[in-house]
PDB file of N, CA and C in Angstrom:
ATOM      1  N   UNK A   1     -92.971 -40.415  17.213  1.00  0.00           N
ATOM      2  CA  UNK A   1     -92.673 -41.146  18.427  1.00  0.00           C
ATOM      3  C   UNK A   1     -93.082 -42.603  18.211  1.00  0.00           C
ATOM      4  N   UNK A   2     -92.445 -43.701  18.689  1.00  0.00           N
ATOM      5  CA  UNK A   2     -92.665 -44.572  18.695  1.00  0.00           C
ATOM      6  C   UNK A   2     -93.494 -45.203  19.381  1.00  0.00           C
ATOM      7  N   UNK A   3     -94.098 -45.986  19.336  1.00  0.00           N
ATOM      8  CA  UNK A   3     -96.158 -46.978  20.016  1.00  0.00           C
ATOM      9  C   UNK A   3     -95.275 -47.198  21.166  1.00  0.00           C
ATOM     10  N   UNK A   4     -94.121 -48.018  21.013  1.00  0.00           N
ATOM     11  CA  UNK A   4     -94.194 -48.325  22.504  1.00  0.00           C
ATOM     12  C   UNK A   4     -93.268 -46.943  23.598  1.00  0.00           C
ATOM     13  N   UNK A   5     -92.841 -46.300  22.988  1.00  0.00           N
ATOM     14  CA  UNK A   5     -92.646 -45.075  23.888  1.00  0.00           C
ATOM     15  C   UNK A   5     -93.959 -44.091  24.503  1.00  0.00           C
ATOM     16  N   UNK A   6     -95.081 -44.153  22.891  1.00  0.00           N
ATOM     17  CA  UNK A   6     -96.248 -43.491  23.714  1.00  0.00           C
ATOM     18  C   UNK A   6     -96.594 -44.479  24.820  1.00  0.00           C
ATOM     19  N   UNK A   7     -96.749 -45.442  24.847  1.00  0.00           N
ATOM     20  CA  UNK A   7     -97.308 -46.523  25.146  1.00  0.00           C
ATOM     21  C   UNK A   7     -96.964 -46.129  26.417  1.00  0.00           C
ATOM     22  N   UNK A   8     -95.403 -46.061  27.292  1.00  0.00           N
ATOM     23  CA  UNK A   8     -94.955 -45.770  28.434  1.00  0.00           C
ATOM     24  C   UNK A   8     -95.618 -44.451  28.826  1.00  0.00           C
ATOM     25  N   UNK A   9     -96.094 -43.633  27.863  1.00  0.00           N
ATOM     26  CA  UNK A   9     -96.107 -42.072  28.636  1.00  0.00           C
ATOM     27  C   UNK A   9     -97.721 -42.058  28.703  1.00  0.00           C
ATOM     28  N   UNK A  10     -98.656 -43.037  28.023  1.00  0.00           N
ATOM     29  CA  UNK A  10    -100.089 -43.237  28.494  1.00  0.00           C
ATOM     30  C   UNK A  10    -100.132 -43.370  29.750  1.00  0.00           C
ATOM     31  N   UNK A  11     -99.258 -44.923  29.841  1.00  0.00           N
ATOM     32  CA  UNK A  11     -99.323 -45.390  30.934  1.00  0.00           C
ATOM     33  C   UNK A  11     -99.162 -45.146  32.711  1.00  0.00           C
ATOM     34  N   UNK A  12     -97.756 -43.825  32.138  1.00  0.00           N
ATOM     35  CA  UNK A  12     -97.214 -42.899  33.735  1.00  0.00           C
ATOM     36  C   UNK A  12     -97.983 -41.763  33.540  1.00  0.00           C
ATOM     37  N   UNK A  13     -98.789 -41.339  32.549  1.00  0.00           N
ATOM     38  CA  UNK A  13    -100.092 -40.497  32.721  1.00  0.00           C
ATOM     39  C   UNK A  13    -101.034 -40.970  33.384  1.00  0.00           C
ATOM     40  N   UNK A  14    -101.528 -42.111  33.261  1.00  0.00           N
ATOM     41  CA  UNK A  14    -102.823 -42.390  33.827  1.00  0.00           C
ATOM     42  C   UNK A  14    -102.356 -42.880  35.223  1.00  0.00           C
ATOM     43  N   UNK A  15    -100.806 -43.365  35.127  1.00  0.00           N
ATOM     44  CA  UNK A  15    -100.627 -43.080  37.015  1.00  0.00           C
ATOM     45  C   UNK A  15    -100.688 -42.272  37.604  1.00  0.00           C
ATOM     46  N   UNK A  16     -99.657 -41.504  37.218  1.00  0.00           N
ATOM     47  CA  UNK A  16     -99.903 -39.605  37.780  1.00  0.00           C
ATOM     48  C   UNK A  16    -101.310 -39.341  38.022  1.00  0.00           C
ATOM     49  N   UNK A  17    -101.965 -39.576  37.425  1.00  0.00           N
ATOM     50  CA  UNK A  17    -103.881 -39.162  37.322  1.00  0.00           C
ATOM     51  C   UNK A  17    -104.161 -39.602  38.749  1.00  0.00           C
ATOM     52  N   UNK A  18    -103.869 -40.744  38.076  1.00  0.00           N
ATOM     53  CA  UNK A  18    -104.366 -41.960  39.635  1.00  0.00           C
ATOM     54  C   UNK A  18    -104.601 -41.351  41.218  1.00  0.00           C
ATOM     55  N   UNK A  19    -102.798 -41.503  41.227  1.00  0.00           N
ATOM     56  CA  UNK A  19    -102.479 -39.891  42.381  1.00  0.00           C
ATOM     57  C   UNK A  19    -102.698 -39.311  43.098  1.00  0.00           C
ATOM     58  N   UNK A  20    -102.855 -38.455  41.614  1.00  0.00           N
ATOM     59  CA  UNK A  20    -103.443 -36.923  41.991  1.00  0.00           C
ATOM     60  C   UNK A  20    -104.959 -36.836  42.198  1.00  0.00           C
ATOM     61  N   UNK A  21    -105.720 -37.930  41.431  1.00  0.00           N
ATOM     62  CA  UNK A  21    -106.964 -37.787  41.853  1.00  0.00           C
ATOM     63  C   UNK A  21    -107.463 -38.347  43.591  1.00  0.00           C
ATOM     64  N   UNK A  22    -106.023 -39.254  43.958  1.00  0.00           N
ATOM     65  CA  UNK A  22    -106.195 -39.700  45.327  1.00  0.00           C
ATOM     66  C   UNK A  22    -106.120 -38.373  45.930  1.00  0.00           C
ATOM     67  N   UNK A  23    -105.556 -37.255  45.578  1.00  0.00           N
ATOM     68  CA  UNK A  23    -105.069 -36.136  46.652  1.00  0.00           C
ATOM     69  C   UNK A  23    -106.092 -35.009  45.717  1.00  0.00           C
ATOM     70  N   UNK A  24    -107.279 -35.441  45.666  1.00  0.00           N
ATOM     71  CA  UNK A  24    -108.681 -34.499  45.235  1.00  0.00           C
ATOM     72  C   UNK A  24    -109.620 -34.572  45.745  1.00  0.00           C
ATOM     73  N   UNK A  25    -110.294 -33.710  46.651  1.00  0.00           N
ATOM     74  CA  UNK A  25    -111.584 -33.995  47.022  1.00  0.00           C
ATOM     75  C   UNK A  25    -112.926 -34.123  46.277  1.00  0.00           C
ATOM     76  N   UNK A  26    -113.603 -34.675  47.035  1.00  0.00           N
ATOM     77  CA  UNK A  26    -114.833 -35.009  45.862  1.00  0.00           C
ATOM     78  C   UNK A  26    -115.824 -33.835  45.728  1.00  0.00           C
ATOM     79  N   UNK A  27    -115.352 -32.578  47.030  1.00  0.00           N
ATOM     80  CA  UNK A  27    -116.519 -31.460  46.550  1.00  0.00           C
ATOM     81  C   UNK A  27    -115.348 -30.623  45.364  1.00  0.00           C
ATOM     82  N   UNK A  28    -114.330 -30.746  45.031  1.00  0.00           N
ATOM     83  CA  UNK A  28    -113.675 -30.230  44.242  1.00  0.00           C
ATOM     84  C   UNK A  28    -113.753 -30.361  42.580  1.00  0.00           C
ATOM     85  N   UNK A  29    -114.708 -31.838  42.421  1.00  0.00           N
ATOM     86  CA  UNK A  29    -115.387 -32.324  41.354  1.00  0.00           C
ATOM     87  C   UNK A  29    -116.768 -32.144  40.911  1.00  0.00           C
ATOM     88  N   UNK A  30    -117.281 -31.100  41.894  1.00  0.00           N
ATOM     89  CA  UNK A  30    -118.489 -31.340  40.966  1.00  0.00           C
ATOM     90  C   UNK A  30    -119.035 -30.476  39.537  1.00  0.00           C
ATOM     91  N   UNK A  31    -117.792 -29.585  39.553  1.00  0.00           N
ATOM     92  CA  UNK A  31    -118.442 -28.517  38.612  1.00  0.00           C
ATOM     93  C   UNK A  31    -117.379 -28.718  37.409  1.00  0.00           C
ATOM     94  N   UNK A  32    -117.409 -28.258  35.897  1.00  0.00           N
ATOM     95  CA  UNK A  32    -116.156 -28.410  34.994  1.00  0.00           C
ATOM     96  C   UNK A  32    -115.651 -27.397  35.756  1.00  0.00           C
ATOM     97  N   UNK A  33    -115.856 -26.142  36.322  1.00  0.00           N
ATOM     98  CA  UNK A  33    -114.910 -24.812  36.311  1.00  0.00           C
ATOM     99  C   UNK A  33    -113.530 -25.589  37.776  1.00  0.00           C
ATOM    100  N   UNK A  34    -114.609 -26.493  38.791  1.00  0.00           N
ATOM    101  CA  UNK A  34    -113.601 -27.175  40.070  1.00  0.00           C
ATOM    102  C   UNK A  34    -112.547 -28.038  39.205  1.00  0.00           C
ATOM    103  N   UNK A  35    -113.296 -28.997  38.213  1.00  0.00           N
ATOM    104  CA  UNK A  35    -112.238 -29.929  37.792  1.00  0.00           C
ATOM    105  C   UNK A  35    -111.015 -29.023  36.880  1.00  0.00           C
ATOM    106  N   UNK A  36    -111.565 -28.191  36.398  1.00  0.00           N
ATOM    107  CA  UNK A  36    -110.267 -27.507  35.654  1.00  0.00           C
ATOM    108  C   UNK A  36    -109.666 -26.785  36.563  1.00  0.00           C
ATOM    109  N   UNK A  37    -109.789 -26.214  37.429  1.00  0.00           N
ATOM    110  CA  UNK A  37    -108.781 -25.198  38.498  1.00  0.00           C
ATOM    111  C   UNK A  37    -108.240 -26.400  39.205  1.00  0.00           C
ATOM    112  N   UNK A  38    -108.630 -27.801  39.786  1.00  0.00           N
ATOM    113  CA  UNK A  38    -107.765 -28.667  40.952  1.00  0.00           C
ATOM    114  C   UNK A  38    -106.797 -29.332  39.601  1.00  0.00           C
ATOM    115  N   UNK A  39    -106.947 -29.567  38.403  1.00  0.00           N
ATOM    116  CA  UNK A  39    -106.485 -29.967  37.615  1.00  0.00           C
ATOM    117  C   UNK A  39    -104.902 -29.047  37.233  1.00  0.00           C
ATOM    118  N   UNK A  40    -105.641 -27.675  36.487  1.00  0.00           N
ATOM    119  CA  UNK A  40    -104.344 -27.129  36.386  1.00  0.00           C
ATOM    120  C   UNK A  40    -103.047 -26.767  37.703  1.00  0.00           C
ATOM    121  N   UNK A  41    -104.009 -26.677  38.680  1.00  0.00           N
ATOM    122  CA  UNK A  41    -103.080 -26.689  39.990  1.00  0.00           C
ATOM    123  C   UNK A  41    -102.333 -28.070  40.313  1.00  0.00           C
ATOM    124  N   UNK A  42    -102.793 -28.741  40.051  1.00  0.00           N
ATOM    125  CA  UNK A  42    -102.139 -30.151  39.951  1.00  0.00           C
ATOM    126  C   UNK A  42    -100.321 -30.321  39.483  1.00  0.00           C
ATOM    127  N   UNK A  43    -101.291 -29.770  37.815  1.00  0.00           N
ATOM    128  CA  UNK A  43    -100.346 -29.853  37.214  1.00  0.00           C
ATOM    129  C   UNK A  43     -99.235 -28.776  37.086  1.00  0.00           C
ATOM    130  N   UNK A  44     -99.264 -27.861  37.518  1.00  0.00           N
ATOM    131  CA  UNK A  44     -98.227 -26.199  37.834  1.00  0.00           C
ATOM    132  C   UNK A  44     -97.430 -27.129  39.399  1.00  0.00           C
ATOM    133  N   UNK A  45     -98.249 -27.688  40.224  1.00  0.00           N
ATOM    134  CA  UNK A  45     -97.473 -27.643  41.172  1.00  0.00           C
ATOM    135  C   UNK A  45     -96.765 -28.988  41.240  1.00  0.00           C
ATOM    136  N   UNK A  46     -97.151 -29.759  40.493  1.00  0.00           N
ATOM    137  CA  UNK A  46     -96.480 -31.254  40.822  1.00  0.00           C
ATOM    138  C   UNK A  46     -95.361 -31.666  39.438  1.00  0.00           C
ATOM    139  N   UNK A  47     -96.721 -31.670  38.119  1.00  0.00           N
ATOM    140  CA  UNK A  47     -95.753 -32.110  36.866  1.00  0.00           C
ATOM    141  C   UNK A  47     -95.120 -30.775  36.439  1.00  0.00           C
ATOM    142  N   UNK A  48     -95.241 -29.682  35.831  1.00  0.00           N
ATOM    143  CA  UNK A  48     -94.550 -28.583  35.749  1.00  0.00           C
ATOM    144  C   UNK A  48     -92.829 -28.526  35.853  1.00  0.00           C
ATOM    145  N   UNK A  49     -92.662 -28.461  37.125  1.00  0.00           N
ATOM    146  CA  UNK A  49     -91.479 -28.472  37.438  1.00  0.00           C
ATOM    147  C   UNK A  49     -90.659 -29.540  37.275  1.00  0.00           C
ATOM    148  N   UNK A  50     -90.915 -30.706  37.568  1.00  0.00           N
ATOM    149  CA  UNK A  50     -90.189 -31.950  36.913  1.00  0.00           C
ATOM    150  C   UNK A  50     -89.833 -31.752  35.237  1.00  0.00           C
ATOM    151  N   UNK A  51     -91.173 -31.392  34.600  1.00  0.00           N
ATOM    152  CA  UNK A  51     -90.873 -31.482  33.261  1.00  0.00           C
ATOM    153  C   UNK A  51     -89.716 -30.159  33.042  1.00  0.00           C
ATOM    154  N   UNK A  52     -89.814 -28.915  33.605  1.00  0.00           N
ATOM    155  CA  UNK A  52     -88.930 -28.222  33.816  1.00  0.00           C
ATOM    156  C   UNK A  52     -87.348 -28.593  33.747  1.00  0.00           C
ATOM    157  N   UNK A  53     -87.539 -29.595  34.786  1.00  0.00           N
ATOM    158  CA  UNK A  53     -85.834 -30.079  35.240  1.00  0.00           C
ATOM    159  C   UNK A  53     -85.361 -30.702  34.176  1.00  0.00           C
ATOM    160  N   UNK A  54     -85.970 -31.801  33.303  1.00  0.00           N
ATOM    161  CA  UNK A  54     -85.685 -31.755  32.131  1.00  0.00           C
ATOM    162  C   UNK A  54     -85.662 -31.400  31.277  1.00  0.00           C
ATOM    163  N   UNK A  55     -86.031 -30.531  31.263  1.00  0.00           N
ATOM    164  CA  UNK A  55     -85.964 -29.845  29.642  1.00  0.00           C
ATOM    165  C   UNK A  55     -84.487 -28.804  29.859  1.00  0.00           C
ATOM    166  N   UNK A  56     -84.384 -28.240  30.839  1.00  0.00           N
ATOM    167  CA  UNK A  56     -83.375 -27.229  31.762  1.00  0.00           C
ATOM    168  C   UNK A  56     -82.009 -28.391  31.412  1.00  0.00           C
ATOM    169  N   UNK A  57     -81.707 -29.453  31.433  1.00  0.00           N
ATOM    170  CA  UNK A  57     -81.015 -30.517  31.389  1.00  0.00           C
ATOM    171  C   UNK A  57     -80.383 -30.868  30.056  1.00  0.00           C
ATOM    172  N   UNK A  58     -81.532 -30.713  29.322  1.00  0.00           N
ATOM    173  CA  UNK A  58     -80.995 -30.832  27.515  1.00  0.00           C
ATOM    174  C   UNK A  58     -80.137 -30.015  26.394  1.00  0.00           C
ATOM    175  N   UNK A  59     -79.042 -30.588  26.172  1.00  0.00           N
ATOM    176  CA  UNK A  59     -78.122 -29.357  25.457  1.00  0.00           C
ATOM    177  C   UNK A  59     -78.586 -28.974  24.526  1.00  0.00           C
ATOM    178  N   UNK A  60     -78.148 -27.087  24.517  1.00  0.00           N
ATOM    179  CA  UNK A  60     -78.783 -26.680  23.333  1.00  0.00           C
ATOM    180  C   UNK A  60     -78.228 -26.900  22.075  1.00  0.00           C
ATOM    181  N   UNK A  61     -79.139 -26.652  21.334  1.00  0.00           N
ATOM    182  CA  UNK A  61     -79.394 -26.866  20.032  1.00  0.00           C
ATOM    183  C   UNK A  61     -79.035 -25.463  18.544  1.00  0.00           C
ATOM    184  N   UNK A  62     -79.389 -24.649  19.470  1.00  0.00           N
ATOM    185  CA  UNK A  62     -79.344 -23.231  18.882  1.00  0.00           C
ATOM    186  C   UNK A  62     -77.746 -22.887  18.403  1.00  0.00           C
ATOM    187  N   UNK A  63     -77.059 -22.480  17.321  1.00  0.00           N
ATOM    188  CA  UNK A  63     -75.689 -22.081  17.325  1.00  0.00           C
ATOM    189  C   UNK A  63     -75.888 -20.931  17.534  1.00  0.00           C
ATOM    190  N   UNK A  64     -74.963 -20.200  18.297  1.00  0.00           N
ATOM    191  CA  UNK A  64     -75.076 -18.919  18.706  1.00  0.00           C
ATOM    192  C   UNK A  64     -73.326 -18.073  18.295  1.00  0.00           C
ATOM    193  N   UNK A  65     -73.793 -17.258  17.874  1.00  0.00           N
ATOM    194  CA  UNK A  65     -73.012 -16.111  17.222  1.00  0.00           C
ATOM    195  C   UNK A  65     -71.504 -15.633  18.688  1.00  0.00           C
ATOM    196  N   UNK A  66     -70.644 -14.906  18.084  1.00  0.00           N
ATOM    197  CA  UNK A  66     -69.661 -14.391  19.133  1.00  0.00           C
ATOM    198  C   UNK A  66     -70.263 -13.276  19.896  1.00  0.00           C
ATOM    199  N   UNK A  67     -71.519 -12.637  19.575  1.00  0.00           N
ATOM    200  CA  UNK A  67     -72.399 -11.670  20.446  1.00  0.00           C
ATOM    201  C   UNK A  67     -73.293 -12.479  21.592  1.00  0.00           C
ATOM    202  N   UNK A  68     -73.335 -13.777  21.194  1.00  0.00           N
ATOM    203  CA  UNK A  68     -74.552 -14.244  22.000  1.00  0.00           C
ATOM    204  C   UNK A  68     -75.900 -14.187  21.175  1.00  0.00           C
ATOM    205  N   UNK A  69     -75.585 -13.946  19.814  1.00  0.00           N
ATOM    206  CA  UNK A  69     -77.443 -14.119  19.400  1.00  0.00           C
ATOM    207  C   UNK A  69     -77.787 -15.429  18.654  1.00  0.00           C
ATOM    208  N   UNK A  70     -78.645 -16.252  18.935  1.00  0.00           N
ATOM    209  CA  UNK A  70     -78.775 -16.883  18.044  1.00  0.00           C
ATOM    210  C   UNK A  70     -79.308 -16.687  16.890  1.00  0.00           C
ATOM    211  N   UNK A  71     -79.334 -17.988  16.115  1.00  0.00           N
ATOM    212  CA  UNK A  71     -79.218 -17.330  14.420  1.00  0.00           C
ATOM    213  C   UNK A  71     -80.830 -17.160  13.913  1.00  0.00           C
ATOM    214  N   UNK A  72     -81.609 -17.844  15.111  1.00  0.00           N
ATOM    215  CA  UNK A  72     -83.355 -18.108  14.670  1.00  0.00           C
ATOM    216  C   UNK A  72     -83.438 -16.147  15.454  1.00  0.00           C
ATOM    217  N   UNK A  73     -83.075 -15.820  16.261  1.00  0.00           N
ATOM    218  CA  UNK A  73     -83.334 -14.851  16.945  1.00  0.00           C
ATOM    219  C   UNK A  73     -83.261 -13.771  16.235  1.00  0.00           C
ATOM    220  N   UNK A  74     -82.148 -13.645  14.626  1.00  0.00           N
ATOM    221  CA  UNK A  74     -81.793 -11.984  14.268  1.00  0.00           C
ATOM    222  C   UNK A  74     -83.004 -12.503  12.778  1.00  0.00           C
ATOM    223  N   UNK A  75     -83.382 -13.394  12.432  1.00  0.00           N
ATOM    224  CA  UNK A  75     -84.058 -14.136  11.168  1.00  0.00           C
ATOM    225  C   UNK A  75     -85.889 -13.441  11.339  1.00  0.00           C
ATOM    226  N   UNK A  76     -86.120 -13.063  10.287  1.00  0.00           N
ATOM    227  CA  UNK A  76     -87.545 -12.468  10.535  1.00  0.00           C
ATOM    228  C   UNK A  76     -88.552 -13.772   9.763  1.00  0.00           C
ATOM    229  N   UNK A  77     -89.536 -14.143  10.911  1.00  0.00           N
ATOM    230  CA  UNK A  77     -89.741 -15.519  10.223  1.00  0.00           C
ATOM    231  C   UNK A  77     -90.892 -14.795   8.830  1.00  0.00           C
ATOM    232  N   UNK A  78     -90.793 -15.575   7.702  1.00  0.00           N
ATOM    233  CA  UNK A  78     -91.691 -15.582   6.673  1.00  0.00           C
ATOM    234  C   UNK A  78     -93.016 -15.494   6.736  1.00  0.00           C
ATOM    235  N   UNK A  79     -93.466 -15.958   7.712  1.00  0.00           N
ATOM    236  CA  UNK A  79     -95.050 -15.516   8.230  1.00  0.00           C
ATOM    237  C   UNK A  79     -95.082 -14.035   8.555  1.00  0.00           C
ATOM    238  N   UNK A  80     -94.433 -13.858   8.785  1.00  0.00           N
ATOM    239  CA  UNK A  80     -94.421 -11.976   9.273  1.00  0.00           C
ATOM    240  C   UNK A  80     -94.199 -11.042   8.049  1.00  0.00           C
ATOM    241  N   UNK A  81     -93.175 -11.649   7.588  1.00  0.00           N
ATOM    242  CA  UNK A  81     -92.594 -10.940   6.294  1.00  0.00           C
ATOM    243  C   UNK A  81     -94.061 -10.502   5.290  1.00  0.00           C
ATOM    244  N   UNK A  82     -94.985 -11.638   5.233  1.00  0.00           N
ATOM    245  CA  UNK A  82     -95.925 -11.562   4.284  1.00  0.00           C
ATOM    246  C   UNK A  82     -97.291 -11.194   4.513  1.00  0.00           C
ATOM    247  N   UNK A  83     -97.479 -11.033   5.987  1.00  0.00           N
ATOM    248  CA  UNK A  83     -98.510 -10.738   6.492  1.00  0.00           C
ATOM    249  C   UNK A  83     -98.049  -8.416   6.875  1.00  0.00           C
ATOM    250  N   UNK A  84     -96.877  -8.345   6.998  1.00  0.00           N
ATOM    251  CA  UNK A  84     -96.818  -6.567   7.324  1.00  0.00           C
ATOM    252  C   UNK A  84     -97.042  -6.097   6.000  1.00  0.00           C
ATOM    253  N   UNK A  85     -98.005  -4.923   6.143  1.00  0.00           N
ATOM    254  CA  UNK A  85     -97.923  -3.717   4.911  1.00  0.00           C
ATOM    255  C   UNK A  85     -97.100  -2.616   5.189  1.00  0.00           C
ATOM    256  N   UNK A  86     -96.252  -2.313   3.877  1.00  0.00           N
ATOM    257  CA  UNK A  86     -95.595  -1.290   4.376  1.00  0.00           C
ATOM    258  C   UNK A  86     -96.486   0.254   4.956  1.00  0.00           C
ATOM    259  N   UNK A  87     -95.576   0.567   6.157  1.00  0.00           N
ATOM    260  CA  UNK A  87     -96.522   1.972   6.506  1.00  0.00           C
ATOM    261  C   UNK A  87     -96.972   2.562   4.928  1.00  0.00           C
ATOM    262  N   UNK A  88     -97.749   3.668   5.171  1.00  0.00           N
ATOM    263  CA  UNK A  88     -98.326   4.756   4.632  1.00  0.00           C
ATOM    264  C   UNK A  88     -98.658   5.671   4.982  1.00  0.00           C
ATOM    265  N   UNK A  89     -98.727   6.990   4.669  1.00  0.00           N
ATOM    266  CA  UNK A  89     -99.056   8.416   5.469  1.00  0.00           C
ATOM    267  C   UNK A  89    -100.767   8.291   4.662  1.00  0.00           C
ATOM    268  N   UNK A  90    -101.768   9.399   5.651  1.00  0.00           N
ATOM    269  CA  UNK A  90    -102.799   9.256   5.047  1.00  0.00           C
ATOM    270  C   UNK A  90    -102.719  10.296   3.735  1.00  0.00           C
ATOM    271  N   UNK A  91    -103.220   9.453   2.892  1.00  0.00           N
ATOM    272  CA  UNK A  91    -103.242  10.570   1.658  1.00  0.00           C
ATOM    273  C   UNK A  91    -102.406  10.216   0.165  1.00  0.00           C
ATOM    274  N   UNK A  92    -101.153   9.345   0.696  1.00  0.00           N
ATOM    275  CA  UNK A  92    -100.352   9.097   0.175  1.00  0.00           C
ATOM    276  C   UNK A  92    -100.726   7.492  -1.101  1.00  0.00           C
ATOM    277  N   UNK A  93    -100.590   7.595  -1.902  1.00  0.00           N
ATOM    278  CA  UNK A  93    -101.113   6.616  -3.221  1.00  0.00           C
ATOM    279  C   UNK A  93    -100.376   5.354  -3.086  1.00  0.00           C
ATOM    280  N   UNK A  94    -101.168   4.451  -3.321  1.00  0.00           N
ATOM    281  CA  UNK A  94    -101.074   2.629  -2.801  1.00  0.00           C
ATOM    282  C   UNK A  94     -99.792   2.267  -3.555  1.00  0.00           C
TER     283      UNK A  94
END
């Protein structure tokens, strides 16, 4: 990403903050467990869904088959492949 694109999304972060901390009470701050619950509620009920609408907005990317599957979807990723052992019955030689 580019400095001055982060640069914009610091900046409408620490507004959003701004905000939302206007619409926080101050007994809602005194503990980490208050600031993380008014926080994530914050953010589920206000940014969430916006970021939602865009992302919902962006064409996909995925090529998809005449069934409807895409092609990452029938592909067994390589991390898996190398991490399964094949079954074994007990008893049966390695």
């Amino acid at each position: 990403m580019h400095t001055d694109k982060r640069d914009k999304i610091q900046a409408h972060a620490r507004a959003i903050a701004a905000l939302l901390y206007d619409e926080t009470t101050p007994e809602q701050l005194t503990t980490l467990e208050g600031i993380e619950t008014i926080v994530r509620g914050h953010v589920l009920e206000h940014i969430s869904p916006q970021i939602g609408l865009f992302l919902s907005q962006q064409p996909v990317g995925q090529p998809v088959d005449e069934l409807g599957h895409s092609k990452a979807s029938l592909e067994q990723s390589a991390s898996v492949k190398s991490k399964r052992k094949p079954f074994q019955l007990k008893g049966e030689p390695n």
